[in-house]
N, C-alpha and C. Protein backbone atom coordinates (compact mmCIF):
# COMPACT_ATOMS: atom_id res chain seq x y z
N UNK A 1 -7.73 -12.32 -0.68
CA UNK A 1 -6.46 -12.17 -0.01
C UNK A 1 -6.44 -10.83 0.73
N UNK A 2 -5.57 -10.87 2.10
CA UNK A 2 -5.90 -9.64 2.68
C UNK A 2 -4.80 -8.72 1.78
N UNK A 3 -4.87 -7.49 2.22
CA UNK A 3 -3.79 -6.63 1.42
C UNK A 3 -3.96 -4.97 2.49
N UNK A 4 -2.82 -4.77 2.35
CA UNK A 4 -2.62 -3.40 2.94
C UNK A 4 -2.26 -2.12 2.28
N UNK A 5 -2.72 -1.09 2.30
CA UNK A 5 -2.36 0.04 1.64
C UNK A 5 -1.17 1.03 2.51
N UNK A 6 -0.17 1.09 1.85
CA UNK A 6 1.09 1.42 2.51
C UNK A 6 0.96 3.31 1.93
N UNK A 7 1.39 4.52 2.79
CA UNK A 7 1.90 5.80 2.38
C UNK A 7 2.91 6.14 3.20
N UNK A 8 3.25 6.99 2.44
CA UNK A 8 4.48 7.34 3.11
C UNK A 8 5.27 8.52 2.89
N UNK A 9 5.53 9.17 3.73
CA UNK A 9 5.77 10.78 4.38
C UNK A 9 7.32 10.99 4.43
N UNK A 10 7.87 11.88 3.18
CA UNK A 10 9.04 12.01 3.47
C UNK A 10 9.34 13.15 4.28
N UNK A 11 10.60 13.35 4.65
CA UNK A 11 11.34 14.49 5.80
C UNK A 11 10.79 15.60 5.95
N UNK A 12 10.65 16.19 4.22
CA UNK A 12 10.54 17.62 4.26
C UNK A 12 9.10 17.90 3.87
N UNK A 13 8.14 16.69 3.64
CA UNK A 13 6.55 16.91 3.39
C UNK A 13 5.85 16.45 4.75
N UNK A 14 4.52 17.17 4.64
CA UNK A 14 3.86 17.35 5.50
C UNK A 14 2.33 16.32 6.02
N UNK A 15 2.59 15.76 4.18
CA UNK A 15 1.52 14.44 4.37
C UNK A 15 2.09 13.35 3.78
N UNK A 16 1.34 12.41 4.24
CA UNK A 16 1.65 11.09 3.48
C UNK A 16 0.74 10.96 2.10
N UNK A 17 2.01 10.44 1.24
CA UNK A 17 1.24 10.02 0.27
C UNK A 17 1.31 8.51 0.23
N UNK A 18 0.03 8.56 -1.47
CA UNK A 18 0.28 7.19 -1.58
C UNK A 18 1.19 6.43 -2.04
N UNK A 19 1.32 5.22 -1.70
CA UNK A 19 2.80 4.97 -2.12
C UNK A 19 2.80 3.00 -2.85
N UNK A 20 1.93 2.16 -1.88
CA UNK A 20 1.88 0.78 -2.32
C UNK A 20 1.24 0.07 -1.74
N UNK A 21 0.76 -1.03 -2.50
CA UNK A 21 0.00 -1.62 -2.04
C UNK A 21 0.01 -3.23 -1.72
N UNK A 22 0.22 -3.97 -0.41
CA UNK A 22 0.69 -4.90 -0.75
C UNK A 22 -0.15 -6.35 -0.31
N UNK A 23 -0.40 -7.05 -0.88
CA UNK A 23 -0.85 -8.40 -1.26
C UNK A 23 -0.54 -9.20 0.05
N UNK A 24 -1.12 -10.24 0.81
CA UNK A 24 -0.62 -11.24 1.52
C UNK A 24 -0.92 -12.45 1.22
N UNK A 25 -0.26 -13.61 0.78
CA UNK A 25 -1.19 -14.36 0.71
C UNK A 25 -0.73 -15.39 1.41
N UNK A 26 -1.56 -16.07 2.49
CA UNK A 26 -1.48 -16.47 4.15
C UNK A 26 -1.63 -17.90 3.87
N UNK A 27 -1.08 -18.87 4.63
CA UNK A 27 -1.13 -20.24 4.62
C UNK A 27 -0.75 -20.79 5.96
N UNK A 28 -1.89 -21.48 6.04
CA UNK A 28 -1.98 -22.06 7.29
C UNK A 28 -1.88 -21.11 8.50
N UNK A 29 -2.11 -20.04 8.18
CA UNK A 29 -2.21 -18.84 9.52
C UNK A 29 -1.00 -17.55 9.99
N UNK A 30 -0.14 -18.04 8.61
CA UNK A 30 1.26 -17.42 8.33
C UNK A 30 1.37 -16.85 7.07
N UNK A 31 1.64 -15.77 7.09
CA UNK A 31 2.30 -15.19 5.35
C UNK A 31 3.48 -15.94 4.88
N UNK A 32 2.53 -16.04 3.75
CA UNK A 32 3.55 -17.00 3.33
C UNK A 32 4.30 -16.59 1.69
N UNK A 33 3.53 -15.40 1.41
CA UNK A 33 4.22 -14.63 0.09
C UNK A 33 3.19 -13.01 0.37
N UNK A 34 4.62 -12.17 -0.36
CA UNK A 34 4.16 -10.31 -0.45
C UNK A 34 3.97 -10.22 -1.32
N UNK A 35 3.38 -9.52 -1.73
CA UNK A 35 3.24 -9.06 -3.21
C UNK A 35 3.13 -7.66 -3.50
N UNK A 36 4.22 -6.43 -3.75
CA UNK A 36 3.67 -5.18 -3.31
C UNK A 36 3.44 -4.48 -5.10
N UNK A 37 2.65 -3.95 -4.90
CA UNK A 37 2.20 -3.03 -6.23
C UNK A 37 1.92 -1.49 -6.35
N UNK A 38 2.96 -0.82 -7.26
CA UNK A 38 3.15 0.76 -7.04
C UNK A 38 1.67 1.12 -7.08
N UNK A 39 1.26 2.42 -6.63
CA UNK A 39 -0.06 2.61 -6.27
C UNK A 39 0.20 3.82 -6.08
N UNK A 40 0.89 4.58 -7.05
CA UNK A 40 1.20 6.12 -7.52
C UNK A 40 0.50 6.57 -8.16
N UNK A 41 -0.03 7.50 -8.17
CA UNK A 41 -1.23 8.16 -9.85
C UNK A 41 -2.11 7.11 -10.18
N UNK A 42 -2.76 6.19 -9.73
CA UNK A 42 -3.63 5.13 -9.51
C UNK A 42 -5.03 5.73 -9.44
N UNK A 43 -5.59 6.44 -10.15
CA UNK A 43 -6.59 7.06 -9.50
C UNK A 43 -8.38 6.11 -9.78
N UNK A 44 -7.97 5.05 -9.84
CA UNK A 44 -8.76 3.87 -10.13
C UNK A 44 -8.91 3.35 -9.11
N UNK A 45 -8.38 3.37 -7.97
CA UNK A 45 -7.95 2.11 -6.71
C UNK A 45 -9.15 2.81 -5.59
N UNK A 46 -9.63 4.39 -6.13
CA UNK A 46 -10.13 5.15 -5.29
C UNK A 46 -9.49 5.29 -3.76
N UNK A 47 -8.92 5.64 -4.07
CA UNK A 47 -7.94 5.81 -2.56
C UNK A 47 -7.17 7.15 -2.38
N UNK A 48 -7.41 7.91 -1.39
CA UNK A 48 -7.30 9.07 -1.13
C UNK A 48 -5.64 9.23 -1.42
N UNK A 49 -4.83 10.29 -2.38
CA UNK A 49 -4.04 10.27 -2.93
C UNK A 49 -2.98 10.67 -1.45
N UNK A 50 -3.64 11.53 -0.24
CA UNK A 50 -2.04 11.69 0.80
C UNK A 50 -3.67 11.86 1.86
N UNK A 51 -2.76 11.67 2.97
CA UNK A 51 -3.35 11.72 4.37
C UNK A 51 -3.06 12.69 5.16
């Protein structure tokens, strides 16, 4: 399933962190369900913690 890694940069910070991760799972050429999963202190997922 494809899936996207979401971060995200609040007002007063200067990088993005990580924030979620979310699931697609596509039917017939359309999303057809999300699935998002916190992906905070995750340090298993190997994924650079801010950008």
């Amino acid at each position: 399933m494809p899936a996207a890694v979401l971060y995200l940069r609040a007002p007063d910070d200067t990088e993005y962190r990580l924030f979620n991760i979310a699931v697609l799972h596509i039917v017939d050429g359309k999303i057809a369900e999300l699935t998002g999963f916190d992906a905070t202190d995750k340090p298993w997922l190997s994924l650079p913690a801010t950008l």
